[in-house]
C-alpha atoms as a PDB file:
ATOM      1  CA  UNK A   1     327.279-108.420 157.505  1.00  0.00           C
ATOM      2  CA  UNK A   2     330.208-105.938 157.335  1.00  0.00           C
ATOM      3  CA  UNK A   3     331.113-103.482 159.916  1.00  0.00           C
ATOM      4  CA  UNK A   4     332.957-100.682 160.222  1.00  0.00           C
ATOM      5  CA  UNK A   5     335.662-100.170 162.420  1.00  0.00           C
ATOM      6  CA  UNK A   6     336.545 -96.912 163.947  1.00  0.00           C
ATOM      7  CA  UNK A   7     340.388 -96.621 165.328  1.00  0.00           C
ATOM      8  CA  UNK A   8     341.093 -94.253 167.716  1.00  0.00           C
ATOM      9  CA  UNK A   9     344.563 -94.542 169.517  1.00  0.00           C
ATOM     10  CA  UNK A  10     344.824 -92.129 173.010  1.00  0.00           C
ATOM     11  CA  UNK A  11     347.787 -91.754 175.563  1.00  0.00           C
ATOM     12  CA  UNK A  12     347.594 -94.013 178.338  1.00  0.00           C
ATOM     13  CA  UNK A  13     345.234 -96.946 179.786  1.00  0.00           C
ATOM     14  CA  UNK A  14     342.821 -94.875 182.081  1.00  0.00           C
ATOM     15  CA  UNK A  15     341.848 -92.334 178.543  1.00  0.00           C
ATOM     16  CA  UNK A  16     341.271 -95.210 176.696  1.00  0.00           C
ATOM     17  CA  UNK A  17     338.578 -96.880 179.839  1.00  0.00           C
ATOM     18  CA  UNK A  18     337.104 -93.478 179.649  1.00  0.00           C
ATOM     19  CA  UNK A  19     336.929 -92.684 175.821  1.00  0.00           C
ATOM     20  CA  UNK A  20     335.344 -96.306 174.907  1.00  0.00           C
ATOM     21  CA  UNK A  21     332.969 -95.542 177.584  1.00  0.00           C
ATOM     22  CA  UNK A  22     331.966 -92.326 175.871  1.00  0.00           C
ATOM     23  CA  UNK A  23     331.752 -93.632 172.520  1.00  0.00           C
ATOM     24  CA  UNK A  24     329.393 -97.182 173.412  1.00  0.00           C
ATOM     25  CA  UNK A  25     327.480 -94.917 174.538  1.00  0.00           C
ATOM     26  CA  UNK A  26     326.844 -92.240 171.833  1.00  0.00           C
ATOM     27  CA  UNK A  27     326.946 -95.203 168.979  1.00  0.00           C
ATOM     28  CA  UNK A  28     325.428 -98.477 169.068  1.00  0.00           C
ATOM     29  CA  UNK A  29     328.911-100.329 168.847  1.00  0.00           C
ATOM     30  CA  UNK A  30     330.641-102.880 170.129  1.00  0.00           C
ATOM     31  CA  UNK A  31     334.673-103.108 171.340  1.00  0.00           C
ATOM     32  CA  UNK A  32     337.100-105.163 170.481  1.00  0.00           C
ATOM     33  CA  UNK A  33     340.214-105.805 172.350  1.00  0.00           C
ATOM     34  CA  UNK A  34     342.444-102.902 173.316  1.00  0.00           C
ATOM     35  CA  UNK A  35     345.772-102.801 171.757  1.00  0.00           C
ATOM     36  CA  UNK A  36     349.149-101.113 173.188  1.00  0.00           C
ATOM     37  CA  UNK A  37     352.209 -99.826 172.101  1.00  0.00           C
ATOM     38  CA  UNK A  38     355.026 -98.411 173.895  1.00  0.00           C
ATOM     39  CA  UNK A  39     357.096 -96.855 171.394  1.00  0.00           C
ATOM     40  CA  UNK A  40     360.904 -95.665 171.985  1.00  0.00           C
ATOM     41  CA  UNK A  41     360.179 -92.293 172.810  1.00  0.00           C
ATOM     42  CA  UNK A  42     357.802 -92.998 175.215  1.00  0.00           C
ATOM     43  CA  UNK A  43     358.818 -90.615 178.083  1.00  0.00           C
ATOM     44  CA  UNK A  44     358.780 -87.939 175.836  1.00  0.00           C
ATOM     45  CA  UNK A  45     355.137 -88.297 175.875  1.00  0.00           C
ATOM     46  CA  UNK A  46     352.437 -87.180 178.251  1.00  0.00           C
ATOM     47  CA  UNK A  47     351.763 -90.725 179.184  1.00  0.00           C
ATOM     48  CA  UNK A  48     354.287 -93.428 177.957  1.00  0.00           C
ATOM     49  CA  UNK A  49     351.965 -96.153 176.880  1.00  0.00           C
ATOM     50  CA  UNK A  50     349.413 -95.514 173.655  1.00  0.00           C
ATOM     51  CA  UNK A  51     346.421 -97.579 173.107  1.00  0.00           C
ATOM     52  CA  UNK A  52     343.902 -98.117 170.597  1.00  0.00           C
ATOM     53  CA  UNK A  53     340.333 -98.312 170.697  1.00  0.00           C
ATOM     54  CA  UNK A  54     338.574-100.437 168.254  1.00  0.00           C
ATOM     55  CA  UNK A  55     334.742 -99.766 167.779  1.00  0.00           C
ATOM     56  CA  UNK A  56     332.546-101.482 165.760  1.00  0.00           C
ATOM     57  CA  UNK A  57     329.170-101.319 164.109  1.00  0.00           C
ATOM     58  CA  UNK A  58     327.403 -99.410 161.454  1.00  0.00           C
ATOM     59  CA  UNK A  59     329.297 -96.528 159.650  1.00  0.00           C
ATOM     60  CA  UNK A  60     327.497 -93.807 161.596  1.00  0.00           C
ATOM     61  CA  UNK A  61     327.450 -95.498 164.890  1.00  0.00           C
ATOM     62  CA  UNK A  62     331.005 -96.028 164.511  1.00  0.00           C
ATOM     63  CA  UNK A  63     331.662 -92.282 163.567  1.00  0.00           C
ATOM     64  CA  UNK A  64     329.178 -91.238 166.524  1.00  0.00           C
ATOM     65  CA  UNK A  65     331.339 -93.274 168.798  1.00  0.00           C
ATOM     66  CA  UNK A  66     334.842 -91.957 167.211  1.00  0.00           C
ATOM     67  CA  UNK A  67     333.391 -88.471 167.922  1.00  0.00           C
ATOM     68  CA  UNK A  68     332.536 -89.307 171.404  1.00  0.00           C
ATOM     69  CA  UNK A  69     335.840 -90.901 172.170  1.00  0.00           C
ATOM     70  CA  UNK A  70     337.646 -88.347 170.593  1.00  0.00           C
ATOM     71  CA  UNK A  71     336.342 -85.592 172.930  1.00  0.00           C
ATOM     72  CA  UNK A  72     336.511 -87.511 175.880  1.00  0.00           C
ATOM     73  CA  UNK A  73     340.014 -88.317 174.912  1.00  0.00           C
ATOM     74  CA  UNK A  74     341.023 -84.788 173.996  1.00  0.00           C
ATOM     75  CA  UNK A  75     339.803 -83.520 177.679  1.00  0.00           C
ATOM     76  CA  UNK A  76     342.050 -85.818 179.590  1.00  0.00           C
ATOM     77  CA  UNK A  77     345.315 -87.020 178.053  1.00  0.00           C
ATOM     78  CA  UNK A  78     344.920 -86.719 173.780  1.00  0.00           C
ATOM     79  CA  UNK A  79     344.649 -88.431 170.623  1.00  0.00           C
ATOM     80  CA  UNK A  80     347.666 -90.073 168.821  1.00  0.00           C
ATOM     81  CA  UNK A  81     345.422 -91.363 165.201  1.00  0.00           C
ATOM     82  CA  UNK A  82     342.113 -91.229 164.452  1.00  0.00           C
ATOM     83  CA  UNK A  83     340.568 -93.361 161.497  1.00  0.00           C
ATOM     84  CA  UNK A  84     337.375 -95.233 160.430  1.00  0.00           C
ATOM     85  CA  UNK A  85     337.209 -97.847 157.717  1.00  0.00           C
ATOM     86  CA  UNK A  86     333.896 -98.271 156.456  1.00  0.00           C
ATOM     87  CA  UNK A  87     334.681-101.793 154.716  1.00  0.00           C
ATOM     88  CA  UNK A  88     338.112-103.450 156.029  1.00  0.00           C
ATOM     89  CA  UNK A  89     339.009-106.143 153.632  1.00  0.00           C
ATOM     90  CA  UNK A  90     339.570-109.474 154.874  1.00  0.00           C
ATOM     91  CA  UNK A  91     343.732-108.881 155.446  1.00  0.00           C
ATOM     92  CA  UNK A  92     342.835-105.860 157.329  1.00  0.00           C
ATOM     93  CA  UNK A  93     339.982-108.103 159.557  1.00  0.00           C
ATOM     94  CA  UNK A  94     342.889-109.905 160.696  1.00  0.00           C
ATOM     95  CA  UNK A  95     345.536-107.522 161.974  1.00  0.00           C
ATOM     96  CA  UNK A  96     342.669-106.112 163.824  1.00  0.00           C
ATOM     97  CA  UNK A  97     342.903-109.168 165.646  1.00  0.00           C
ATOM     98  CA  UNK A  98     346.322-108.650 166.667  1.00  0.00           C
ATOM     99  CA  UNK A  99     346.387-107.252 170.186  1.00  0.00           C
ATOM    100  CA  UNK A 100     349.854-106.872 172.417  1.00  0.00           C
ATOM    101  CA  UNK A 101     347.916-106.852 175.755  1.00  0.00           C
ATOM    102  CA  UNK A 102     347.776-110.771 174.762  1.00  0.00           C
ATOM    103  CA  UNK A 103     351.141-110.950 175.537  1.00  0.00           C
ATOM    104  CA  UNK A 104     353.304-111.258 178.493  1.00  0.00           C
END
């Protein structure tokens, strides 16, 4: 069966706990590993280290979960991207796979 997957990328480790939280529970989804990225300009930025949240699940669980992550993340430290994909092809499958936190 395909899933969706809803990407939401937030500032910092602690927003993204707390906006996955939010959205398992307003969507009957499941996560997939965390991914980081600490781009050049990172202390420019309210919290140098961006991370995305990967739900998936049905189309509208996955948006119900996007929306819930999306205002939890807005109240504490913001959203970088939002997006869902509704059918990822199989390339896409894989670099959803990819996840930095995997390496050292």
């Amino acid at each position: 069966m395909e899933e969706a997957v809803g990407i939401l990328e937030v500032y910092g480790l602690v927003c993204a706990f707390m906006a996955a939280d939010a959205g398992c529970k307003a969507g009957n989804v499941r996560l997939e590993p965390f991914d980081k990225n600490k781009p050049a300009n990172a202390d420019s930025l309210p919290v140098p280290l961006l991370v995305t949240i990967k739900f998936r699940g049905s189309v509208s669980d996955v948006e119900a979960a996007m929306e819930a992550g999306e205002r939890m993340a807005k109240s504490l430290t913001g959203v970088v991207q939002k997006h869902v994909i509704a059918r990822p092809t199989a390339d896409t499958e894989k670099m959803l796979k990819l996840c930095a936190f995997d390496k050292s």
